[in-house]
PDB file of N, CA and C in Angstrom:
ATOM      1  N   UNK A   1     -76.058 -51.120  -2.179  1.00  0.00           N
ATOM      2  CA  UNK A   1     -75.098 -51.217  -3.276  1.00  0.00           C
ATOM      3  C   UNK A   1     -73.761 -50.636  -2.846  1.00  0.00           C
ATOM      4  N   UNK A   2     -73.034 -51.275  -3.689  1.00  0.00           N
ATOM      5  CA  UNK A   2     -71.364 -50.613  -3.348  1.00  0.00           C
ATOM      6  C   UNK A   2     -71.245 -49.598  -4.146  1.00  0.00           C
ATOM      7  N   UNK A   3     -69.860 -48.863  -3.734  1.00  0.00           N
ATOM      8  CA  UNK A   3     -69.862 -47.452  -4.517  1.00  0.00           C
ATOM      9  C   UNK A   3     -69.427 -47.597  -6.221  1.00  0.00           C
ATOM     10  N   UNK A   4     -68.566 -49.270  -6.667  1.00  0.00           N
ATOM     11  CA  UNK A   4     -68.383 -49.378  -7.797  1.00  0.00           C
ATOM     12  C   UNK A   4     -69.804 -49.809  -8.507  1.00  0.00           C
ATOM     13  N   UNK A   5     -70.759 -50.121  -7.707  1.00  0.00           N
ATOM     14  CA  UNK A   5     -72.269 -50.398  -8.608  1.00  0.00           C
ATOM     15  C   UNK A   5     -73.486 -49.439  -8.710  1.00  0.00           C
ATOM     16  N   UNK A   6     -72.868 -48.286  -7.768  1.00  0.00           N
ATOM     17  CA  UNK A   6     -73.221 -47.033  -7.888  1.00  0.00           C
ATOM     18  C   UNK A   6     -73.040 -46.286  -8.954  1.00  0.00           C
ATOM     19  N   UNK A   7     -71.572 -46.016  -9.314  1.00  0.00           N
ATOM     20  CA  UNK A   7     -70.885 -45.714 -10.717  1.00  0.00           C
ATOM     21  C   UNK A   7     -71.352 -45.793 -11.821  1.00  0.00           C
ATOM     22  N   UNK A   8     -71.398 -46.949 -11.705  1.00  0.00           N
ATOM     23  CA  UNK A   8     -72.096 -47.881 -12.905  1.00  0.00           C
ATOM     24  C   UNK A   8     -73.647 -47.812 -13.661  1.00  0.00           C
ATOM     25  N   UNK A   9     -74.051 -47.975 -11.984  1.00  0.00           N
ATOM     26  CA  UNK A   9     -75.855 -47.091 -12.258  1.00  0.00           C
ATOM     27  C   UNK A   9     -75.951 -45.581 -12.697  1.00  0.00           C
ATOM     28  N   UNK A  10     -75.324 -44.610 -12.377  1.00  0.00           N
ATOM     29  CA  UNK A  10     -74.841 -43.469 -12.920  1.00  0.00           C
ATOM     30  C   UNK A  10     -74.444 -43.343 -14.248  1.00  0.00           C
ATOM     31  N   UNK A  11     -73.126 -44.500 -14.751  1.00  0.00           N
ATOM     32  CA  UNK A  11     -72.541 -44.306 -16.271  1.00  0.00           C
ATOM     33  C   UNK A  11     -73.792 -45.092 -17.035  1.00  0.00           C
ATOM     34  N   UNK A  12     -74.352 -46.246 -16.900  1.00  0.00           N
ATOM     35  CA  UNK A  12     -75.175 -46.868 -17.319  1.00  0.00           C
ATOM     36  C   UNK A  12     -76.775 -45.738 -17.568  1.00  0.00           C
ATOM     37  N   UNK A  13     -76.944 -44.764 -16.731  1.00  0.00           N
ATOM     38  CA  UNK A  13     -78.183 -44.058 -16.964  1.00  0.00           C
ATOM     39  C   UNK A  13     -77.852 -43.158 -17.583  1.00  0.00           C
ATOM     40  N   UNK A  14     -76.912 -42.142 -17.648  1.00  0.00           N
ATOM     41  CA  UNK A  14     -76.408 -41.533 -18.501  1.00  0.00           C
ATOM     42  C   UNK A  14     -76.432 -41.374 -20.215  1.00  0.00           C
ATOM     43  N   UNK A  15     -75.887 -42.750 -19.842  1.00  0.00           N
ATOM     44  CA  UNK A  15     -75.696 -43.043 -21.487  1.00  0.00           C
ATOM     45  C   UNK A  15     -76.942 -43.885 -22.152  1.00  0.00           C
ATOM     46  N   UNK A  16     -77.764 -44.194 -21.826  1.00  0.00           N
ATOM     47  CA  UNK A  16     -79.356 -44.277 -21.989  1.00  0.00           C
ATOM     48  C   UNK A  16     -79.951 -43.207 -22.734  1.00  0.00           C
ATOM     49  N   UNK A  17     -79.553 -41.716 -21.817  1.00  0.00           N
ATOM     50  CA  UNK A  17     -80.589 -40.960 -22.436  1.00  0.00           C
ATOM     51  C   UNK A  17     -79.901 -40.187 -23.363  1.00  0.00           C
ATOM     52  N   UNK A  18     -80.869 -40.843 -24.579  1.00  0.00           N
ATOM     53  CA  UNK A  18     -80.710 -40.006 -25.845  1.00  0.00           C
ATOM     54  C   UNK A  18     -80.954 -38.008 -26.099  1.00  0.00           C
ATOM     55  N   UNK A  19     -79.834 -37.339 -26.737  1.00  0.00           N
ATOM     56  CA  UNK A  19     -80.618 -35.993 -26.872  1.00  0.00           C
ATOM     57  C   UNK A  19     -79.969 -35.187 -25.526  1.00  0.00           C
ATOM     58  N   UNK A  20     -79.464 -35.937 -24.966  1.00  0.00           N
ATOM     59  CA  UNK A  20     -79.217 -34.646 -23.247  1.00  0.00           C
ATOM     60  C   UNK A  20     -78.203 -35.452 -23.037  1.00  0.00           C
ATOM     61  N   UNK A  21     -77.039 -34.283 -23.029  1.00  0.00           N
ATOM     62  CA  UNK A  21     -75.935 -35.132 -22.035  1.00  0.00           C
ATOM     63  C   UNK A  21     -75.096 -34.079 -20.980  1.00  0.00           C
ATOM     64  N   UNK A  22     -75.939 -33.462 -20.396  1.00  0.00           N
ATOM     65  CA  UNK A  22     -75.932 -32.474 -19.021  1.00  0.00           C
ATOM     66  C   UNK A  22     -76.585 -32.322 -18.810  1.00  0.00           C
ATOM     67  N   UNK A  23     -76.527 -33.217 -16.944  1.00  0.00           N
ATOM     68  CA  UNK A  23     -77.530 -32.955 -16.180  1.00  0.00           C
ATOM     69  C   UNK A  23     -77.044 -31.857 -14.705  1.00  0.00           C
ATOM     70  N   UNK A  24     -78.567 -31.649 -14.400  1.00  0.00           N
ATOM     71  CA  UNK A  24     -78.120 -30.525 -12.993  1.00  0.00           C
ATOM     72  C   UNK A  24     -77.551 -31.977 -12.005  1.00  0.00           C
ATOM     73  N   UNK A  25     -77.422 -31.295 -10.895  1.00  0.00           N
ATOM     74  CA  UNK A  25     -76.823 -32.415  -9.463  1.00  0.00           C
ATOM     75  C   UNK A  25     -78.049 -33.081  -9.005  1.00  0.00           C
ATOM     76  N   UNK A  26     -79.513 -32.748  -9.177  1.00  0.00           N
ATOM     77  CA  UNK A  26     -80.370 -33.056  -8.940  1.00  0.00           C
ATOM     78  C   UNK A  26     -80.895 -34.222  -9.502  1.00  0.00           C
ATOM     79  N   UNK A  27     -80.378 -34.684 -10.769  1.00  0.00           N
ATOM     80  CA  UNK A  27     -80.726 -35.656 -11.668  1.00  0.00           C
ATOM     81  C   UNK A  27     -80.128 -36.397 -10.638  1.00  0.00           C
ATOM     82  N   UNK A  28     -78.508 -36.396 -10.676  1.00  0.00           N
ATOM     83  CA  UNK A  28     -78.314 -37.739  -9.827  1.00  0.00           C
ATOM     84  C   UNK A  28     -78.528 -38.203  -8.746  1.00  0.00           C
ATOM     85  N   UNK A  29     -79.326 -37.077  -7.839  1.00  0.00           N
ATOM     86  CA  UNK A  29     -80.511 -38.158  -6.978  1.00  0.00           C
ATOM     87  C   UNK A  29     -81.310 -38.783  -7.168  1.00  0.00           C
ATOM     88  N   UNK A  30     -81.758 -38.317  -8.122  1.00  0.00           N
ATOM     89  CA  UNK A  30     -83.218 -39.362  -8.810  1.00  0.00           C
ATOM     90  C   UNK A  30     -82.138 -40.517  -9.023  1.00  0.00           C
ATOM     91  N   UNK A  31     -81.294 -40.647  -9.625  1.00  0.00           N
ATOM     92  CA  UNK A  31     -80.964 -42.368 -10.286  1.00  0.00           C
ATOM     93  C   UNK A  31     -80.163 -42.883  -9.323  1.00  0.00           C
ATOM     94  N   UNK A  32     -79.680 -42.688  -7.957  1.00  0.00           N
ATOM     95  CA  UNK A  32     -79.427 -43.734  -6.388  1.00  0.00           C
ATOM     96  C   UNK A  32     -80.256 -42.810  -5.557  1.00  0.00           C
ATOM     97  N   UNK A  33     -82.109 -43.147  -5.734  1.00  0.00           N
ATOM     98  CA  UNK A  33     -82.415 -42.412  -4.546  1.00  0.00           C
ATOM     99  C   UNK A  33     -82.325 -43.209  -3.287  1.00  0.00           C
ATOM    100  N   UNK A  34     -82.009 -44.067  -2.892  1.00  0.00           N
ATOM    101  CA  UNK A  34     -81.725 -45.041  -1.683  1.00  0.00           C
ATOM    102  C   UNK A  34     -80.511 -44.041  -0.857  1.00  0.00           C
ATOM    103  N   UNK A  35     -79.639 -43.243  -1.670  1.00  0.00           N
ATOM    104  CA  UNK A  35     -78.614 -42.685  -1.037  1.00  0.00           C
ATOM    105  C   UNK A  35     -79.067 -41.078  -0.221  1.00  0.00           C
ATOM    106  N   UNK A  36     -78.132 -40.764   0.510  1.00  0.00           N
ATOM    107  CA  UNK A  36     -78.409 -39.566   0.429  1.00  0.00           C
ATOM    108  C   UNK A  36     -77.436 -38.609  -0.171  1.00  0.00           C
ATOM    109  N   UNK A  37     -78.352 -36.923  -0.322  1.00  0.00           N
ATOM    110  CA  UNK A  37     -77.908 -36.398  -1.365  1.00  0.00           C
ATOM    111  C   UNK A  37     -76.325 -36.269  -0.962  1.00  0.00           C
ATOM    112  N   UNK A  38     -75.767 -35.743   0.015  1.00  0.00           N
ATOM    113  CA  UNK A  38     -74.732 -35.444   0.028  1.00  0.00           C
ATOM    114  C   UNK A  38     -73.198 -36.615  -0.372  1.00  0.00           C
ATOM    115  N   UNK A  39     -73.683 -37.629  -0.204  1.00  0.00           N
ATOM    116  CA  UNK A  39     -73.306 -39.225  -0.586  1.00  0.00           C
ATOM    117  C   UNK A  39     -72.947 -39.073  -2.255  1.00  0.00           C
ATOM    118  N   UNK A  40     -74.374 -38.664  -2.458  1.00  0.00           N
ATOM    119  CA  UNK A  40     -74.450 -38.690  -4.587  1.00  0.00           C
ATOM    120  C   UNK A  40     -73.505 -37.266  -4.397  1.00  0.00           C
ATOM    121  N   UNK A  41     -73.836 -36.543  -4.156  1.00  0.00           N
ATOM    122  CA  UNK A  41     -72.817 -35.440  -4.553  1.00  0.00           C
ATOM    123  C   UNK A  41     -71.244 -35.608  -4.663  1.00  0.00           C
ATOM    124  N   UNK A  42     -71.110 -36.524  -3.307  1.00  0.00           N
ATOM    125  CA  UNK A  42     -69.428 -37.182  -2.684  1.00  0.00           C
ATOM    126  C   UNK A  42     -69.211 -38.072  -4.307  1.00  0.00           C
ATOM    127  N   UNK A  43     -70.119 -38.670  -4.549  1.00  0.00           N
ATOM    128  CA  UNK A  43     -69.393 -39.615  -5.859  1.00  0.00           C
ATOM    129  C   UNK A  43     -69.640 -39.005  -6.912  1.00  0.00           C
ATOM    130  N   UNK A  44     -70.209 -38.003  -7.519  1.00  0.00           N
ATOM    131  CA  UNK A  44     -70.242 -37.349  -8.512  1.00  0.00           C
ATOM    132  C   UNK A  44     -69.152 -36.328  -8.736  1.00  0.00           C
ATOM    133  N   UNK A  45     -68.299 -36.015  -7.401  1.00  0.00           N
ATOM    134  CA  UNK A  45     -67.002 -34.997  -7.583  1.00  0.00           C
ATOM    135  C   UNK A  45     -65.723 -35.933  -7.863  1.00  0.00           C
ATOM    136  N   UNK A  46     -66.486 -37.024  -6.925  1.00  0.00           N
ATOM    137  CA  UNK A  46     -65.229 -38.818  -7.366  1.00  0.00           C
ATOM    138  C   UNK A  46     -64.713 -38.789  -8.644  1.00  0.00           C
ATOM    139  N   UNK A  47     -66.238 -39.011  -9.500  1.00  0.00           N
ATOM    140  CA  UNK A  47     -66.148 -39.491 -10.738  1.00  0.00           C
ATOM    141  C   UNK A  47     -65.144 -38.228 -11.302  1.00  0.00           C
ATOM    142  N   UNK A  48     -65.855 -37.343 -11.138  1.00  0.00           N
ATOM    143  CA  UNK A  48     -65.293 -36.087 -11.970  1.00  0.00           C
ATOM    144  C   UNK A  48     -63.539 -35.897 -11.946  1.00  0.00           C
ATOM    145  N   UNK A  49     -63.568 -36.277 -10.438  1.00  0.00           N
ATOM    146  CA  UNK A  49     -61.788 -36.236 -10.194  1.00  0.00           C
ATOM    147  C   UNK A  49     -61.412 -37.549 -10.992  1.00  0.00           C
ATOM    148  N   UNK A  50     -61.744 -38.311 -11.182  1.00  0.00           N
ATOM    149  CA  UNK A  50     -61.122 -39.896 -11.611  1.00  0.00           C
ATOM    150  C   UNK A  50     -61.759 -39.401 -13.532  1.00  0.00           C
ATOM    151  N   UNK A  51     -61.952 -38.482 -13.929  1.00  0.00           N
ATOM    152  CA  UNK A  51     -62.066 -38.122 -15.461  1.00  0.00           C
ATOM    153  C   UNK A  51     -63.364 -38.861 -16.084  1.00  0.00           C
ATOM    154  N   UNK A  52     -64.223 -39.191 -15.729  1.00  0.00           N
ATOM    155  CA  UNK A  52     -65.110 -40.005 -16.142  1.00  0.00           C
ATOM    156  C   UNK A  52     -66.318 -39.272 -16.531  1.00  0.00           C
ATOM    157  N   UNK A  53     -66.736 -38.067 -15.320  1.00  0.00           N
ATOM    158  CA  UNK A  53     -67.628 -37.224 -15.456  1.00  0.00           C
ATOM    159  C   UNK A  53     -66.844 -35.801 -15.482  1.00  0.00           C
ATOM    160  N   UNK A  54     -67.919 -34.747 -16.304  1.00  0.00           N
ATOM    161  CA  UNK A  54     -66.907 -33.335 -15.832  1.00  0.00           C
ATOM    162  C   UNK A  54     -67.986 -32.442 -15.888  1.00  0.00           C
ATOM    163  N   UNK A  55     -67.681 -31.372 -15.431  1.00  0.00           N
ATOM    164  CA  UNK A  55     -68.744 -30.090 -15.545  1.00  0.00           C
ATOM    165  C   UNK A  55     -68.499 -29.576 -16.717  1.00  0.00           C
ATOM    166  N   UNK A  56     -69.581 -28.585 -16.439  1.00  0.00           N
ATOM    167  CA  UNK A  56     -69.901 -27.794 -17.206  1.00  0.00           C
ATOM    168  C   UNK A  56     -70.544 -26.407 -17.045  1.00  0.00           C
ATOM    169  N   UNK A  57     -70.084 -25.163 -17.410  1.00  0.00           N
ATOM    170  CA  UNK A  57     -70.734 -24.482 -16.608  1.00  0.00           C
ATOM    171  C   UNK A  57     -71.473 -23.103 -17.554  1.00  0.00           C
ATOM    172  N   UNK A  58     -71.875 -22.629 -17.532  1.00  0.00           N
ATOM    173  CA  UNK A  58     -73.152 -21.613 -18.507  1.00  0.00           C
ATOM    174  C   UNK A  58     -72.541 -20.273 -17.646  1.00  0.00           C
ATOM    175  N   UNK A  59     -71.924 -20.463 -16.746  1.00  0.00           N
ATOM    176  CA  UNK A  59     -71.766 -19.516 -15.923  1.00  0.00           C
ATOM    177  C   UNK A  59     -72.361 -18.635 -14.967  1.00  0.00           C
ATOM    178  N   UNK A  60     -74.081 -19.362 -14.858  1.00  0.00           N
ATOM    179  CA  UNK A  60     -74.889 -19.474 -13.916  1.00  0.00           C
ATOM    180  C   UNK A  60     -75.359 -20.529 -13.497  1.00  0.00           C
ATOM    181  N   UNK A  61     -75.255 -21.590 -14.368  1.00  0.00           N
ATOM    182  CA  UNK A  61     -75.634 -23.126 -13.866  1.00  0.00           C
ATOM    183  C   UNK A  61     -74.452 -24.012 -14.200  1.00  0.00           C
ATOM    184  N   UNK A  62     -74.508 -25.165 -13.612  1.00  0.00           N
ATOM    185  CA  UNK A  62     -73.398 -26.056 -13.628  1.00  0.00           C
ATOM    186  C   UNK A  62     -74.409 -27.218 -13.620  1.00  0.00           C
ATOM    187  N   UNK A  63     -73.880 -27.505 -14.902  1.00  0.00           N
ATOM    188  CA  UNK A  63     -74.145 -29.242 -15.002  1.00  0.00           C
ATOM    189  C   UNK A  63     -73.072 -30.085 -14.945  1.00  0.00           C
ATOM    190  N   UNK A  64     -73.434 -31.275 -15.274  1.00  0.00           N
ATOM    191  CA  UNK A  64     -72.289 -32.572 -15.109  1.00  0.00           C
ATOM    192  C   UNK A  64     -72.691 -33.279 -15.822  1.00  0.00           C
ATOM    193  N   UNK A  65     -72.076 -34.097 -16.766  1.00  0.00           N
ATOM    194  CA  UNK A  65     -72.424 -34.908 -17.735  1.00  0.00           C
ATOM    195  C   UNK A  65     -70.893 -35.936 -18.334  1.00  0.00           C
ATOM    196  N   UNK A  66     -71.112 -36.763 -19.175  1.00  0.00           N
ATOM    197  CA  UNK A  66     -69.572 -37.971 -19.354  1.00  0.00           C
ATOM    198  C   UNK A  66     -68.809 -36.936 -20.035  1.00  0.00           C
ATOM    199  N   UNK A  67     -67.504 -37.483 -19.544  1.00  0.00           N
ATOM    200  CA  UNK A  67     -66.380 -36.545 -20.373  1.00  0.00           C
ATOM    201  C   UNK A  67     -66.733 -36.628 -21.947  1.00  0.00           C
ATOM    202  N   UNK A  68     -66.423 -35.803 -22.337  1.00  0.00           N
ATOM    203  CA  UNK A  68     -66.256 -36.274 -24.218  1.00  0.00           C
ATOM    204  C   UNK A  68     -67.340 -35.874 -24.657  1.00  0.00           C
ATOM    205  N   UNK A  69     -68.730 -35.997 -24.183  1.00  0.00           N
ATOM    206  CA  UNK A  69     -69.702 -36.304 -24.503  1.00  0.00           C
ATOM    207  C   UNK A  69     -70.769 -34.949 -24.600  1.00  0.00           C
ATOM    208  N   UNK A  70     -71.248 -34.911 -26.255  1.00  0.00           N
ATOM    209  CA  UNK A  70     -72.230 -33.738 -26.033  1.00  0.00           C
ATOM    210  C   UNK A  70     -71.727 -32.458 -27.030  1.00  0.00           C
ATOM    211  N   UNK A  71     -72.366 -31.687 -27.441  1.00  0.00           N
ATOM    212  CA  UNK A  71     -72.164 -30.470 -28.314  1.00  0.00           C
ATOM    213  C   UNK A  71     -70.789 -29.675 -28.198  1.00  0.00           C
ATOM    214  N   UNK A  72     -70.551 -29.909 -27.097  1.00  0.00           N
ATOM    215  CA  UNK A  72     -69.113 -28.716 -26.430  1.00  0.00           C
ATOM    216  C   UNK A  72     -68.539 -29.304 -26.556  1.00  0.00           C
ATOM    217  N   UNK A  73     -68.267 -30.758 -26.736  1.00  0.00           N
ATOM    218  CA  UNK A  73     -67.170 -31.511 -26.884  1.00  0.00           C
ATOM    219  C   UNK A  73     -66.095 -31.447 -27.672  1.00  0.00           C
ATOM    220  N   UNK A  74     -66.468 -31.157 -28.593  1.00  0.00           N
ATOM    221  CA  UNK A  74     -66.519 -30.989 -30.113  1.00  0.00           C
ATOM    222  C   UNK A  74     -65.454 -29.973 -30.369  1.00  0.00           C
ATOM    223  N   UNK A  75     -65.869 -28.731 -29.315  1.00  0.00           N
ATOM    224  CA  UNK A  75     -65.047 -27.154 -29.244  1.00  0.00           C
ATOM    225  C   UNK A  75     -64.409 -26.894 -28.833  1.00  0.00           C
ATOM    226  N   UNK A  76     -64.479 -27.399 -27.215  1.00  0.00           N
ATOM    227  CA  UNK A  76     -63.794 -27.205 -26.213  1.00  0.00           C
ATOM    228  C   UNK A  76     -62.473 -27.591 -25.932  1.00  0.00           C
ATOM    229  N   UNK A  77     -61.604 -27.120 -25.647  1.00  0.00           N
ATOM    230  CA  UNK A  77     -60.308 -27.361 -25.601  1.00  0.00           C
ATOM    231  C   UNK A  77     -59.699 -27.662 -24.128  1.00  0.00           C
ATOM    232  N   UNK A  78     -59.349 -28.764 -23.517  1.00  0.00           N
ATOM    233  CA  UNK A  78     -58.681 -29.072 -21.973  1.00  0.00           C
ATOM    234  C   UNK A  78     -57.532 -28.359 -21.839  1.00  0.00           C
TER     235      UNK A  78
END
């Protein structure tokens, strides 16, 4: 796959799952495991720089999940 149908498999699984919208970095190996990890990691900082995905952080864990999207959304101020 190309890296724009990569994306896609990423925004497309994402927004599937109901109830959770932050995942660890580990999720997104599971959904391009054909890649390797450091590859998914390279397009998951992509996305994040291009505003699509963003972190999140607890301040011991860091997730990533769609901009906008999710409980903090709501609060959080850019």
């Amino acid at each position: 796959m190309g890296e724009e149908e990569d994306k896609q498999t990423i925004l497309e699984t994402l927004q599937k799952k109901k109830g959770k919208s932050k995942f660890y970095l580990k999720d997104f190996y599971k959904m391009l495991p054909d890649m390797k990890a450091r590859a998914v990691k390279n397009l998951v900082n992509k996305m994040v720089g291009e505003g699509t995905l963003e972190y999140w952080s607890s301040g011991s864990t860091t997730l990533i999940g769609l901009k906008g999207v999710g409980k903090q959304a709501h609060t959080e101020e850019d």
